[in-house]
C-alpha atoms as a PDB file:
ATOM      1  CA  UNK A   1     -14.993  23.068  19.424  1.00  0.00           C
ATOM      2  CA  UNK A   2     -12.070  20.737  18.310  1.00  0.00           C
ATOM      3  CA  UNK A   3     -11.355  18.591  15.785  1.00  0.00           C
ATOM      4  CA  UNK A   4     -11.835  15.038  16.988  1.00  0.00           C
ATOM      5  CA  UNK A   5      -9.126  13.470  15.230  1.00  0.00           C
ATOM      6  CA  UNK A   6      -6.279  15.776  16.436  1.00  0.00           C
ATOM      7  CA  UNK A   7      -8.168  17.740  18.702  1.00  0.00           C
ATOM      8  CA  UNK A   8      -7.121  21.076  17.503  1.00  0.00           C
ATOM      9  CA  UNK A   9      -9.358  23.952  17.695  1.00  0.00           C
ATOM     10  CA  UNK A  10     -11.830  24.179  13.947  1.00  0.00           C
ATOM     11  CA  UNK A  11     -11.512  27.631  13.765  1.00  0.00           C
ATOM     12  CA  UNK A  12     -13.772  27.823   9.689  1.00  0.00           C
ATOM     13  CA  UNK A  13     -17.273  27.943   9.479  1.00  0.00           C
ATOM     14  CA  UNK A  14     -17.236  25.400   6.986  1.00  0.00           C
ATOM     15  CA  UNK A  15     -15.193  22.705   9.596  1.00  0.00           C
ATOM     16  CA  UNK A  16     -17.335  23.725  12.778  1.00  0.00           C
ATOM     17  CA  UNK A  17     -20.238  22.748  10.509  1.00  0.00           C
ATOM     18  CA  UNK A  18     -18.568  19.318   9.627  1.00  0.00           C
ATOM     19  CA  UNK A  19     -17.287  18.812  12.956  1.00  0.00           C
ATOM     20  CA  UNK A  20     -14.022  17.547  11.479  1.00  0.00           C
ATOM     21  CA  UNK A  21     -10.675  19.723  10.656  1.00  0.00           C
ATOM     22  CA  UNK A  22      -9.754  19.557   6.426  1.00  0.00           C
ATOM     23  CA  UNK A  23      -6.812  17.842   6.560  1.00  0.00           C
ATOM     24  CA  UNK A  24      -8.323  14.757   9.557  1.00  0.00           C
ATOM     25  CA  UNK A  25     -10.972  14.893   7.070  1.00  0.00           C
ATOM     26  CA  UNK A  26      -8.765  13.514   4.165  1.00  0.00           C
ATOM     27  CA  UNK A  27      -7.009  11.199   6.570  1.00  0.00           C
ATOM     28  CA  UNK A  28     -10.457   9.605   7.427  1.00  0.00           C
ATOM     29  CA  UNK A  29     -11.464   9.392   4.252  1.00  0.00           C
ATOM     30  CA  UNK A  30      -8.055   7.573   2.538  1.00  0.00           C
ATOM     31  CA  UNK A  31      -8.458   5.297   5.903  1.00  0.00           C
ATOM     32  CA  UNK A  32     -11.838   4.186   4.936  1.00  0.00           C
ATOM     33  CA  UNK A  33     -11.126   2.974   1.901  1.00  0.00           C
ATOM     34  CA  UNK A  34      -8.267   1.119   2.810  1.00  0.00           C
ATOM     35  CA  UNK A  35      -7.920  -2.730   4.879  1.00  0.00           C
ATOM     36  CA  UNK A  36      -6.205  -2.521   7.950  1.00  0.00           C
ATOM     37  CA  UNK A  37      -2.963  -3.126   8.491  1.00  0.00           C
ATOM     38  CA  UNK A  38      -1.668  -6.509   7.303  1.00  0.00           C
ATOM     39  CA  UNK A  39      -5.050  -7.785   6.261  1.00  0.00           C
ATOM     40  CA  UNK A  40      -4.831  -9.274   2.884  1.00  0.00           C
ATOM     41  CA  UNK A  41      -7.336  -8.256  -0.256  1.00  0.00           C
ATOM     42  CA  UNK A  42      -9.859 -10.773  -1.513  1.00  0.00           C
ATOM     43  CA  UNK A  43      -7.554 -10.469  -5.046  1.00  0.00           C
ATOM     44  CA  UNK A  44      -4.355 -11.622  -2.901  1.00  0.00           C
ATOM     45  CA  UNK A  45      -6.203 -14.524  -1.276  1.00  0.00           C
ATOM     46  CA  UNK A  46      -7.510 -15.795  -4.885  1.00  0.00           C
ATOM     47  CA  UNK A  47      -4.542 -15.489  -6.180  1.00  0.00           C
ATOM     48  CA  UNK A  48      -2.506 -17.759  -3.037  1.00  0.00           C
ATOM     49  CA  UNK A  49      -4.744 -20.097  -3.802  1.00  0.00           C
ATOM     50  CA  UNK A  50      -4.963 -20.694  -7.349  1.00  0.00           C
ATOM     51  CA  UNK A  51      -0.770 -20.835  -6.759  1.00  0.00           C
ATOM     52  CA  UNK A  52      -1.803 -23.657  -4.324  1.00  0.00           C
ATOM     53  CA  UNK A  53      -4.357 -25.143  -7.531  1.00  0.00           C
ATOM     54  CA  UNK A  54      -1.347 -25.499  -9.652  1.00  0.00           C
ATOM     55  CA  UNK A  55       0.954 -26.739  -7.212  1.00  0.00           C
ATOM     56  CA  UNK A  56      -1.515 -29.597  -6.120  1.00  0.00           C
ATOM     57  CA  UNK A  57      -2.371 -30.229 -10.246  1.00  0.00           C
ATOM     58  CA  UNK A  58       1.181 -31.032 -10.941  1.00  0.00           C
ATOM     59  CA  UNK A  59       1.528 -33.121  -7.860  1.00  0.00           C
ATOM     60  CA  UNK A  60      -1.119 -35.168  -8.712  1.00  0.00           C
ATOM     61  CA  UNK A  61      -0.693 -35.854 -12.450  1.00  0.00           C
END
């Protein structure tokens, strides 16, 4: 059996079992928890737009 990621063979007990190789395994995991690539955070987006708040504030007073 291989590993699906990298499709080397999982030669442990412990991987066959998981079906995943240890260090795919960590890969997966750090990607899971991530966005993708160039999508922003809900933080970043809150913070564009109270930058856009102020910006119109001033503007109008």
């Amino acid at each position: 059996m291989n590993c699906p990621v990298c499709n080397r063979p999982l030669k442990s007990k412990k991987s066959l079992s998981k079906g995943i190789g240890p260090v795919c395994e960590i890969k997966v995991k750090k990607l899971e928890n991530s966005p993708p690539e160039g999508q922003i955070t809900i933080d970043e987006l809150l913070d564009k737009q109270s930058v856009k708040d102020e910006i119109y504030a001033k503007d109008v007073a």
